[in-house]
PDB file of N, CA and C in Angstrom:
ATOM      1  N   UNK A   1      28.615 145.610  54.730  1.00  0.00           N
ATOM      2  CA  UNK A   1      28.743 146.801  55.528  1.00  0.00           C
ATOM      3  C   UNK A   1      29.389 146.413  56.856  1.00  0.00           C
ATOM      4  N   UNK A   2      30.241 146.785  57.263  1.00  0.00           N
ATOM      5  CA  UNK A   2      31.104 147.270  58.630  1.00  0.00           C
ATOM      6  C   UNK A   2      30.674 148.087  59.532  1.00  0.00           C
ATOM      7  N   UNK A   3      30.407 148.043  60.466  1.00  0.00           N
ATOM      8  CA  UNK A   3      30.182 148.853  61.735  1.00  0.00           C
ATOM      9  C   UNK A   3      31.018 149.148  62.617  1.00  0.00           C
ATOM     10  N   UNK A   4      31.616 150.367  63.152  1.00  0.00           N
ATOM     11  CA  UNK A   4      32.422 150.276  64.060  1.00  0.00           C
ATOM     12  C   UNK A   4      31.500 151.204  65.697  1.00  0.00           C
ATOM     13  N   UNK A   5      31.567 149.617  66.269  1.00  0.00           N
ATOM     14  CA  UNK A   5      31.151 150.182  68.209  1.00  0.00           C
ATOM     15  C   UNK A   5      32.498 150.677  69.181  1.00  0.00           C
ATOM     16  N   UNK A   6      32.203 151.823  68.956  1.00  0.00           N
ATOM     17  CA  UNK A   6      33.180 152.569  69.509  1.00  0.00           C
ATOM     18  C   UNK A   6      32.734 153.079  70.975  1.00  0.00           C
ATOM     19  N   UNK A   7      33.058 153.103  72.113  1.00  0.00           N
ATOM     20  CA  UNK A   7      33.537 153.765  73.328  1.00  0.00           C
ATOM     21  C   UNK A   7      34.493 154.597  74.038  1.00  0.00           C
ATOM     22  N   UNK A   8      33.723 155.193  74.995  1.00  0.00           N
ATOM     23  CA  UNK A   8      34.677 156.264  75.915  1.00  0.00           C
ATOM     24  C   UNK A   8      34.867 155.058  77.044  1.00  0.00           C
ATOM     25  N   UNK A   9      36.482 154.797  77.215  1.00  0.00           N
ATOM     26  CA  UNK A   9      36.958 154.505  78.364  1.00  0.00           C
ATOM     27  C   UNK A   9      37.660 154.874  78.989  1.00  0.00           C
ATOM     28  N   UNK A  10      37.813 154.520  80.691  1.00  0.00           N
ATOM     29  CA  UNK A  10      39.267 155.061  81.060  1.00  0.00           C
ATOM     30  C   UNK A  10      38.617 155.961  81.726  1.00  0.00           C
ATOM     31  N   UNK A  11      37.413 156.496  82.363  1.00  0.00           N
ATOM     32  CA  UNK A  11      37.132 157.766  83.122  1.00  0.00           C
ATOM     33  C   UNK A  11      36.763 157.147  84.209  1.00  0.00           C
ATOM     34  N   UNK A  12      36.901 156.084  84.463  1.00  0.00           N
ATOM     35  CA  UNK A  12      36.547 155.771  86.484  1.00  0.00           C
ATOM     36  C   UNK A  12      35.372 154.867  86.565  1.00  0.00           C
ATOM     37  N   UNK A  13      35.137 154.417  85.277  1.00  0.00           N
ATOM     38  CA  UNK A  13      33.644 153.605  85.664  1.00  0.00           C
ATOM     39  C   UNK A  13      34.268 152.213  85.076  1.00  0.00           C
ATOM     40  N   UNK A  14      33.549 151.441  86.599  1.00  0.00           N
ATOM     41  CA  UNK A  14      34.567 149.946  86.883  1.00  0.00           C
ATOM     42  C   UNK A  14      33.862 148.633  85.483  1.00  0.00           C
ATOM     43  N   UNK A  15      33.356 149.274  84.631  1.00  0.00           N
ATOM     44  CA  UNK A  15      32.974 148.881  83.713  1.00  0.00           C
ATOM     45  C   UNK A  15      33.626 148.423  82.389  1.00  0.00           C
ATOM     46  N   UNK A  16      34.804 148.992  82.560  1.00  0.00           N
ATOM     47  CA  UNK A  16      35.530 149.230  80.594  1.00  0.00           C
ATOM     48  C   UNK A  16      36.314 147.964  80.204  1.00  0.00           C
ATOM     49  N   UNK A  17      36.160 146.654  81.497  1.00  0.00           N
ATOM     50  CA  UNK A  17      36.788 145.330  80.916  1.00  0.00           C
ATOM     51  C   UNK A  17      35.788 144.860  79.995  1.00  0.00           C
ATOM     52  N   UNK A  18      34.794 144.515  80.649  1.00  0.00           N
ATOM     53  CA  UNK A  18      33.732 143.944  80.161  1.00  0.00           C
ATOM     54  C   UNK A  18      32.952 144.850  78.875  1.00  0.00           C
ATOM     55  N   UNK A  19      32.965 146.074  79.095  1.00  0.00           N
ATOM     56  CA  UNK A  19      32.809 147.216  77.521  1.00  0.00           C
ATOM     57  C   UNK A  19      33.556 146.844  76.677  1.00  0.00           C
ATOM     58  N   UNK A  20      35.198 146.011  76.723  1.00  0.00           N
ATOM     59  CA  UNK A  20      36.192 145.974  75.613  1.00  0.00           C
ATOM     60  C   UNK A  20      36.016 144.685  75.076  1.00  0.00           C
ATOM     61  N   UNK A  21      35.190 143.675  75.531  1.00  0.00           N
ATOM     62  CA  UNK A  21      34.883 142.773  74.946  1.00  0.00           C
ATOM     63  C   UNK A  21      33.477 142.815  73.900  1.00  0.00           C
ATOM     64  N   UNK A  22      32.898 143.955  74.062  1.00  0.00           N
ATOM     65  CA  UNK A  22      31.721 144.203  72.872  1.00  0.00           C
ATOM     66  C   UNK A  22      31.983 145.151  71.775  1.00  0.00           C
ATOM     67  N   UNK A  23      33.353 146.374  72.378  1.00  0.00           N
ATOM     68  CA  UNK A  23      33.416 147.461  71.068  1.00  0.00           C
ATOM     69  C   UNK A  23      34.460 146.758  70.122  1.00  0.00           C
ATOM     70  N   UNK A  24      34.202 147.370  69.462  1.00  0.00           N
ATOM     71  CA  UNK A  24      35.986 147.037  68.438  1.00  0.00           C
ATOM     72  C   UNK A  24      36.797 148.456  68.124  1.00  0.00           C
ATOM     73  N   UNK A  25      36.360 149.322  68.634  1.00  0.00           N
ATOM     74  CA  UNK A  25      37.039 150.365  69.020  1.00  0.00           C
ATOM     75  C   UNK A  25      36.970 151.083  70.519  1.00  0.00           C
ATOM     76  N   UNK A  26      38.386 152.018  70.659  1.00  0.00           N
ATOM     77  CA  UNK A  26      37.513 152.962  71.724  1.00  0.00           C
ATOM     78  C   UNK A  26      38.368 153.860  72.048  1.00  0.00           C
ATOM     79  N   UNK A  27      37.911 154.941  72.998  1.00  0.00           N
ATOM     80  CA  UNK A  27      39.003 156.123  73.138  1.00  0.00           C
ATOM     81  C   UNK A  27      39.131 156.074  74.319  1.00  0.00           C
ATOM     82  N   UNK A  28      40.637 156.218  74.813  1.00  0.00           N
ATOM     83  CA  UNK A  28      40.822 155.813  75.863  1.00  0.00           C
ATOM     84  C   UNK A  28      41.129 157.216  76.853  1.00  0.00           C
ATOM     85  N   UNK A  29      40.360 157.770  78.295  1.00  0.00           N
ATOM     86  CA  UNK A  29      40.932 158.744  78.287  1.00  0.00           C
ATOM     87  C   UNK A  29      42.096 159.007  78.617  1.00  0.00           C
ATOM     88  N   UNK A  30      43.403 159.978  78.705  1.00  0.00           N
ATOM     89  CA  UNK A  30      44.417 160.116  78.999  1.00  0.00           C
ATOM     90  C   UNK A  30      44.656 160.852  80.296  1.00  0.00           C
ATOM     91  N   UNK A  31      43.755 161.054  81.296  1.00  0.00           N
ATOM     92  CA  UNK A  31      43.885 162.010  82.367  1.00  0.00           C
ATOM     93  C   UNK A  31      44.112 163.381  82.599  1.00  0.00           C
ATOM     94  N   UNK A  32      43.910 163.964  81.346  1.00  0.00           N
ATOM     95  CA  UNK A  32      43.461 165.523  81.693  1.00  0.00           C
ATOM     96  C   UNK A  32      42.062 165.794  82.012  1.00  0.00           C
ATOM     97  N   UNK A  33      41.259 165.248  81.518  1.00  0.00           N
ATOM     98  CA  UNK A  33      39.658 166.173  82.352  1.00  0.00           C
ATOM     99  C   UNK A  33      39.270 164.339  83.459  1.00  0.00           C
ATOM    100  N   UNK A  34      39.735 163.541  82.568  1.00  0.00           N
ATOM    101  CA  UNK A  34      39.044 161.861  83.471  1.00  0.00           C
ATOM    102  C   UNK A  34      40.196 161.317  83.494  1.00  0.00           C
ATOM    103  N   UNK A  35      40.474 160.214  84.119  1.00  0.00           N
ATOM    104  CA  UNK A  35      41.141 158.926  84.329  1.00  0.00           C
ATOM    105  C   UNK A  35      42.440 159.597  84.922  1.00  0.00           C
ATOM    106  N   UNK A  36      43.003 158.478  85.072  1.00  0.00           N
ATOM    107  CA  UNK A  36      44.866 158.858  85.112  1.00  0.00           C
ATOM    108  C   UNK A  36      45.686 157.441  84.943  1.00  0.00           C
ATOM    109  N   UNK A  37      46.930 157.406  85.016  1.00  0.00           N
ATOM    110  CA  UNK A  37      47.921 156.971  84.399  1.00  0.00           C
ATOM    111  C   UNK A  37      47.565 155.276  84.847  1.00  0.00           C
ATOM    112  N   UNK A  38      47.469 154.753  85.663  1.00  0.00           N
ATOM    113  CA  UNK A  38      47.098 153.287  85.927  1.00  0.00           C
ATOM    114  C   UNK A  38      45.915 152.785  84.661  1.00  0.00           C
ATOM    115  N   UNK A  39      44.640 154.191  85.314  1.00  0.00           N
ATOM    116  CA  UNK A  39      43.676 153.465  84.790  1.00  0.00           C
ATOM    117  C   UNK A  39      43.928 153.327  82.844  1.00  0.00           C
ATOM    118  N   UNK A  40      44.798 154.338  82.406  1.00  0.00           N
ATOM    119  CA  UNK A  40      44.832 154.027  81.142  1.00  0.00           C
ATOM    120  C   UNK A  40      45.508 153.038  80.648  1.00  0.00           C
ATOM    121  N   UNK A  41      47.117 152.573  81.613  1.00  0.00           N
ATOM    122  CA  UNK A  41      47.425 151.682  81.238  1.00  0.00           C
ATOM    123  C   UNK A  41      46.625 150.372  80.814  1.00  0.00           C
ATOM    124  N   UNK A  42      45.409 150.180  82.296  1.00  0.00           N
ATOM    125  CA  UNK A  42      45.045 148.718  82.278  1.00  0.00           C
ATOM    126  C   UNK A  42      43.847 149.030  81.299  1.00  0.00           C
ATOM    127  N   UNK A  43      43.299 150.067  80.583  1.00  0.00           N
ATOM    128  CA  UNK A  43      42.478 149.599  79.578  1.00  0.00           C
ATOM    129  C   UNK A  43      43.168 149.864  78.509  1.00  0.00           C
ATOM    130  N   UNK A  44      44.402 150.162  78.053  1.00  0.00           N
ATOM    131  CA  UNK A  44      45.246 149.896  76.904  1.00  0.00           C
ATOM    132  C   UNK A  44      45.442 148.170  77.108  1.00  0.00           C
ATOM    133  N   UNK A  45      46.014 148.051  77.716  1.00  0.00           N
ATOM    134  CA  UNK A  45      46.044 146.335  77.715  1.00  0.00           C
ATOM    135  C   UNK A  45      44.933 145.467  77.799  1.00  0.00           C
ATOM    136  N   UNK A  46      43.606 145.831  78.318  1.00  0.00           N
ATOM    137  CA  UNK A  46      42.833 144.879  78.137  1.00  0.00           C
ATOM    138  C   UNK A  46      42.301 145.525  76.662  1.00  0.00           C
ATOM    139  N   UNK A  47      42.481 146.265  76.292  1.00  0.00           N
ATOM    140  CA  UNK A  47      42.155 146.403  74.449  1.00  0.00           C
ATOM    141  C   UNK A  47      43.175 145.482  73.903  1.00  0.00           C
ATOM    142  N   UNK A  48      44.240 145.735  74.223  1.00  0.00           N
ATOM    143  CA  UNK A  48      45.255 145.084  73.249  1.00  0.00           C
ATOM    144  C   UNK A  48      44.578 143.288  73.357  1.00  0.00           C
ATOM    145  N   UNK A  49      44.670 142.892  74.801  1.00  0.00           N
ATOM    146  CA  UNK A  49      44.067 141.580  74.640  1.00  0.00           C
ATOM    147  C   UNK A  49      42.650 141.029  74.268  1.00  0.00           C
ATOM    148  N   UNK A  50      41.748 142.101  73.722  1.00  0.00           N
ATOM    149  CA  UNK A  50      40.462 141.695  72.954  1.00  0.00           C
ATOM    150  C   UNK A  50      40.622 142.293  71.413  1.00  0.00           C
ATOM    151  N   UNK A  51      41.725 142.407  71.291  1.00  0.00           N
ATOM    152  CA  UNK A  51      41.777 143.173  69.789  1.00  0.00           C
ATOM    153  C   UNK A  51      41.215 144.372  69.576  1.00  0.00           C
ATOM    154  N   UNK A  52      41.177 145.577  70.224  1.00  0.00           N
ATOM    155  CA  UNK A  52      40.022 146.554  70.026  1.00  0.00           C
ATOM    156  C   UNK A  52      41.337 148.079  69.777  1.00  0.00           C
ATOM    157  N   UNK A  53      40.241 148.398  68.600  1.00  0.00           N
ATOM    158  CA  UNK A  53      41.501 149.567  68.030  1.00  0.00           C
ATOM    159  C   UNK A  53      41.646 150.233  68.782  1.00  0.00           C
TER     160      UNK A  53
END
C-alpha cells in the first residue's frame, strides 16, 4: 500500500520548505484567494528539488 501526504502550500506560512521535505505531494497556491507570484515560484522549486508532485 502507498500513501500519498499531501499539502496546502504557498499561502504565507514561512513553513512550506521544511513541509516539502515530509509530503510527496502538494498544492501549491496560485495567488487568487493566498500567496502570490514569488511565493509560488520558490515553493515550485523547492518541490522540484525534494521530488514532491
Amino acid at each position: 500500500m502507498k500513501i500519498d501526504l499531501n499539502a496546502d502550500l504557498g499561502e504565507g506560512c514561512a513553513s512550506d520548505a521544511e513541509l516539502l521535505t515530509l509530503v510527496s505531494s502538494a498544492n501549491i497556491a496560485c495567488g487568487f484567494h493566498a500567496g502570490d507570484a514569488q511565493t509560488m515560484q520558490a515553493c515550485v522549486r523547492e518541490a522540484i528539488k525534494n521530488g514532491v508532485a
